[in-house]
Protein backbone atom coordinates (compact mmCIF):
# COMPACT_ATOMS: atom_id res chain seq x y z
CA UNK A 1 -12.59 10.78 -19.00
CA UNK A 2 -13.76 11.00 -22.68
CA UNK A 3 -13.94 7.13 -22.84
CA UNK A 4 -15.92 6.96 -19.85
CA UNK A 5 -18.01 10.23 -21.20
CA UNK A 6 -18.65 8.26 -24.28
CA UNK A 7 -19.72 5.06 -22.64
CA UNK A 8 -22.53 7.08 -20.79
CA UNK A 9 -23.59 8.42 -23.35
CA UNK A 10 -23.97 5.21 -25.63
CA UNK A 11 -25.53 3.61 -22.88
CA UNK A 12 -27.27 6.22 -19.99
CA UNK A 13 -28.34 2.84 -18.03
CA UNK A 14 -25.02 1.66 -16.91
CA UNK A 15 -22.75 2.63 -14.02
CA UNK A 16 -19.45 3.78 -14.94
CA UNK A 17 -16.87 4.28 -12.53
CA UNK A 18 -13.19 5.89 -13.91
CA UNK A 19 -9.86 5.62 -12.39
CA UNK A 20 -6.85 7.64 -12.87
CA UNK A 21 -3.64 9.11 -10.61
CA UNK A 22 -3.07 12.40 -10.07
CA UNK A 23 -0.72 12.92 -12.57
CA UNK A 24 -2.78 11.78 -15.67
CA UNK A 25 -5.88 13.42 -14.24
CA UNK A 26 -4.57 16.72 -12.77
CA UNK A 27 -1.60 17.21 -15.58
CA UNK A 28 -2.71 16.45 -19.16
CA UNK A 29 -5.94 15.28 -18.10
CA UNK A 30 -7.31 18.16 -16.11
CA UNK A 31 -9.53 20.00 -19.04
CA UNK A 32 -11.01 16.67 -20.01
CA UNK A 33 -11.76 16.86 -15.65
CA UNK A 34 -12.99 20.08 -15.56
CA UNK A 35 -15.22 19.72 -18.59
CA UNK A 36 -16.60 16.63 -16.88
CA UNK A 37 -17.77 18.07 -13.83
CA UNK A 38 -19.12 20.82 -15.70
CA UNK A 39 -21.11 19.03 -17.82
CA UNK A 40 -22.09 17.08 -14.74
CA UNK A 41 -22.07 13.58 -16.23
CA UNK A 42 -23.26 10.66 -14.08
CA UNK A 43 -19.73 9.08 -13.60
CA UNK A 44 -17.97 8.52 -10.52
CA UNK A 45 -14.45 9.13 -10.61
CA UNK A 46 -11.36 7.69 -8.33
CA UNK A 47 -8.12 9.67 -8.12
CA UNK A 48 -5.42 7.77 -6.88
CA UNK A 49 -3.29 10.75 -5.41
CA UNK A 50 0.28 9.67 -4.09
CA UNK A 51 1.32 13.03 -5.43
CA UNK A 52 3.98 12.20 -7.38
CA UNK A 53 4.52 10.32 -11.04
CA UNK A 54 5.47 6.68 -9.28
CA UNK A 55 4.69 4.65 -11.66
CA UNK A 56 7.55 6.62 -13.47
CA UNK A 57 10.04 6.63 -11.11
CA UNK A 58 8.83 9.75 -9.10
CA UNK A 59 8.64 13.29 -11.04
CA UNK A 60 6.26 15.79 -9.27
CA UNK A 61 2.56 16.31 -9.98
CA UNK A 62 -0.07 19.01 -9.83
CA UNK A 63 -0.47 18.27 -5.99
CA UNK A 64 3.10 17.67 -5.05
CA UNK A 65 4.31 19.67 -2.22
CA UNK A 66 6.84 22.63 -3.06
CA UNK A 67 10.12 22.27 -2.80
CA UNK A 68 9.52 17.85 -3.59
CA UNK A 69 12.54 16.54 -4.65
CA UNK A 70 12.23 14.17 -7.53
CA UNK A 71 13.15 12.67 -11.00
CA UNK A 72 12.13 15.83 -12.56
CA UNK A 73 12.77 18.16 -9.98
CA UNK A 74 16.23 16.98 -8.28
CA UNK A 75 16.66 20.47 -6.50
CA UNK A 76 12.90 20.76 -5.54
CA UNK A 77 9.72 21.78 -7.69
CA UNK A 78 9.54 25.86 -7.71
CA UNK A 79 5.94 25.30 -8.06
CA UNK A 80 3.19 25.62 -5.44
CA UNK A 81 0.43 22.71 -5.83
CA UNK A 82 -3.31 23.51 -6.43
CA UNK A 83 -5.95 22.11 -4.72
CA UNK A 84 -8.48 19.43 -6.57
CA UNK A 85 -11.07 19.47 -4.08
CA UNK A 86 -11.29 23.17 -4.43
CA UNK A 87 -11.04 23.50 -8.33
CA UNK A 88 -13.96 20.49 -8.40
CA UNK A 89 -15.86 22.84 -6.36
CA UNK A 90 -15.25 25.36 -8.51
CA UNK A 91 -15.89 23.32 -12.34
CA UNK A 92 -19.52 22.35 -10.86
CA UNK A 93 -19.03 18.76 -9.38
CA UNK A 94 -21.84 17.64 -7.76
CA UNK A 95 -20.38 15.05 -5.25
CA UNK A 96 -16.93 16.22 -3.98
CA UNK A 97 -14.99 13.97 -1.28
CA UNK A 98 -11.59 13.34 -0.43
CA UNK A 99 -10.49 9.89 1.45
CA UNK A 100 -7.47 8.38 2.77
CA UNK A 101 -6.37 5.13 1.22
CA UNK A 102 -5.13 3.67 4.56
CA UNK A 103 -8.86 3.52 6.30
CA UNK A 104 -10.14 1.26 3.57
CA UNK A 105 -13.43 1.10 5.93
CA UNK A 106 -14.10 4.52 5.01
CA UNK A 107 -12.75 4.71 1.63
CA UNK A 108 -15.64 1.74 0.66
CA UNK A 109 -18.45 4.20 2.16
CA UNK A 110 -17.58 6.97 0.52
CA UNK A 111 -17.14 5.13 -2.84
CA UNK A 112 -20.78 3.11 -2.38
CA UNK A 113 -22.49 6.55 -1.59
CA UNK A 114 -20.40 8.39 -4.89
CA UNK A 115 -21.68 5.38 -7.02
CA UNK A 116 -25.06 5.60 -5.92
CA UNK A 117 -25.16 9.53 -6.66
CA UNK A 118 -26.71 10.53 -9.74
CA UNK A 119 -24.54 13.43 -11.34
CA UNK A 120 -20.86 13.38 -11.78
CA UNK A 121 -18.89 11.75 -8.53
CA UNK A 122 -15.46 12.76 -7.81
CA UNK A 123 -13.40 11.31 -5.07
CA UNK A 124 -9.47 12.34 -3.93
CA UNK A 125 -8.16 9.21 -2.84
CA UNK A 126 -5.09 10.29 -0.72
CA UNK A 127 -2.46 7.09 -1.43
CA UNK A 128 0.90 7.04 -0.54
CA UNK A 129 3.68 5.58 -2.81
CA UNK A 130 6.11 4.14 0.04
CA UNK A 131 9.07 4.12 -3.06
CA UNK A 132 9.10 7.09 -3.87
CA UNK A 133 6.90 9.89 -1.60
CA UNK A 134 5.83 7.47 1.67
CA UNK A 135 3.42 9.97 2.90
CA UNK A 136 1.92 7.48 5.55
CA UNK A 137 2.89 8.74 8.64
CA UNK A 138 1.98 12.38 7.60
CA UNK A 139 -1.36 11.36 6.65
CA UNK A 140 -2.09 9.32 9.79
CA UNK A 141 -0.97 12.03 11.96
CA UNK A 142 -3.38 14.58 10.31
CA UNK A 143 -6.29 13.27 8.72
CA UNK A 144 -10.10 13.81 10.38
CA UNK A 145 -13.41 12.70 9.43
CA UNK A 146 -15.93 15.33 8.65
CA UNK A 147 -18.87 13.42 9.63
CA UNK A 148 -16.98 13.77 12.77
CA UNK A 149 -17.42 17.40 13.10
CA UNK A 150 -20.99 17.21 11.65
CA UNK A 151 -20.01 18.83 8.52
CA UNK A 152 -23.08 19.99 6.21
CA UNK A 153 -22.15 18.52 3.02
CA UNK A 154 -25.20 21.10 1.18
CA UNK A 155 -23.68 23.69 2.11
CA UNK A 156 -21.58 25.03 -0.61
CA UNK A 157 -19.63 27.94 1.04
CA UNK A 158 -18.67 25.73 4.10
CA UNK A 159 -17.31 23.11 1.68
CA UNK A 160 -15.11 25.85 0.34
CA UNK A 161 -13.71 26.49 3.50
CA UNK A 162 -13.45 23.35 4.44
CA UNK A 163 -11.40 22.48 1.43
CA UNK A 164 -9.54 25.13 1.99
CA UNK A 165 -8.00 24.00 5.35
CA UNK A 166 -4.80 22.01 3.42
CA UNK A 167 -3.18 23.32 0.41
CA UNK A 168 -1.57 19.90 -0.49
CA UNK A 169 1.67 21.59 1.13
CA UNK A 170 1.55 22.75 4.22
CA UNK A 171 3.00 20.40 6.97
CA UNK A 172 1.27 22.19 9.94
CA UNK A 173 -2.30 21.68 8.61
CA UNK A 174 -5.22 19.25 9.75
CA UNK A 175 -6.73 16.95 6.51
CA UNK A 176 -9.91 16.69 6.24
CA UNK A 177 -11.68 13.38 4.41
CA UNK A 178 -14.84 12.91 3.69
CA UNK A 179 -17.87 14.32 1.59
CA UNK A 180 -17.36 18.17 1.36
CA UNK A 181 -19.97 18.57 -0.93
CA UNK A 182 -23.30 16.50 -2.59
CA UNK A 183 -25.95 18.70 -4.31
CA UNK A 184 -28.67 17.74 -7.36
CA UNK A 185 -28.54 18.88 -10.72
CA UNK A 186 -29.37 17.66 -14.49
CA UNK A 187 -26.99 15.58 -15.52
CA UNK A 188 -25.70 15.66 -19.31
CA UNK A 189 -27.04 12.67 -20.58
CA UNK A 190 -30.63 13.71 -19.38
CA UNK A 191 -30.09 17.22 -21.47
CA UNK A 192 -28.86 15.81 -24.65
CA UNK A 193 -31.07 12.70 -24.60
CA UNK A 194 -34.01 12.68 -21.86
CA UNK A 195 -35.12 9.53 -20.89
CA UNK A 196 -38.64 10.10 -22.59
CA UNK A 197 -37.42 10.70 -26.10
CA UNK A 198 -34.65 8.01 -25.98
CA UNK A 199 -35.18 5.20 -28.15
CA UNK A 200 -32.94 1.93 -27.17
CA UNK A 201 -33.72 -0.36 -30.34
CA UNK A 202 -32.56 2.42 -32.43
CA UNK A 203 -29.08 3.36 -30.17
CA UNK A 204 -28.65 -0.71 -29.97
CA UNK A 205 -29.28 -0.64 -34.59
CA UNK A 206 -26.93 1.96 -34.68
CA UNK A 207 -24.42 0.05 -32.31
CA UNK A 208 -24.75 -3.23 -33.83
CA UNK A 209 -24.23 -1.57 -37.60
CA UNK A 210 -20.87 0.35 -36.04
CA UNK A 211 -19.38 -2.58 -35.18
């Protein structure tokens, strides 16, 4: 996040679009991701979520259900996970989805319409690692649409309790995906340097002497 922070802020006029999993991002990433969405910086951000560190063999995360049995945990994790969608809510996002990774369809939609949001984007991409936590059938089984249910994505409490209805846990628990919540607000770059007072020969001097 503070390399893609620092590219917006060098150059307001491009679109910058951050990936991370769930481990970097909600482990010893998270205060760079809270201060983010805070700050509201136009940045869209993709969390690839297969709750669980797979690309190091398979410790537990931040969002890993109790009791997951891993590399780091072989008895079960004593810990209960938190809930992303509600601590974005929470750190001022102002575009907060959640999508499953096996209806690509709907992934692309909710990524085009997080891009073309102007504030910071964050999106909960819900992608099972078949090695070592294959979460597909559990996902397929519970995940719904919230355009489905006409959700009002302005509304701020709703989203809460929307969010609310999985704890990244529970087994007996509907999943919601979708856009929770999409609101407007300053961004950081247009605090710190409006538009009207921002001079681009001078950022692209100071640039070209840096390197």
């Amino acid at each position: 996040m503070p390399v893609a922070e620092g590219i917006k802020i060098a150059n307001p006029n491009l679109i910058v679009i951050g990936f991370g999993g769930d481990g970097d991002t909600y482990a010893e990433g998270l205060s760079h991701l809270i201060f983010a969405a805070k700050r509201n910086f136009d940045i869209t951000l993709l969390v690839h979520n297969n709750r669980t560190f797979a690309l190091t063999t398979g410790q537990y995360t931040p969002t890993s259900p109790k009791g997951f049995v891993g590399g780091s945990s072989p008895k079960g994790t004593k810990e209960e996970p938190f809930n992303p969608i509600e601590l974005m809510l929470a750190s001022g996002a102002t575009f907060v989805a959640r999508a499953y990774a096996g209806d690509p369809i709907h992934l692309k939609k909710i990524i085009i319409s997080a891009i073309k949001h102007k504030g910071f984007s964050f999106i909960d991409v819900l992608q099972p690692c078949v090695t070592f936590f294959n979460t597909s059938k559990f996902y397929r089984e519970r995940v719904y649409k919230l355009e489905d249910i006409h959700h009002d994505k302005k509304n701020y409490q709703l989203a809460l309790k929307r969010a609310r209805e999985w704890d990244y846990s529970s087994e007996n628990q509907d999943i919601p995906v979708g856009i929770f919540y999409q609101t407007k607000r300053k961004t950081f770059e247009e605090i710190v340097d409006p538009p009207k007072r921002r001079n681009s020969k001078a950022i692209s001097k100071i640039l070209k002497t840096s390197i």
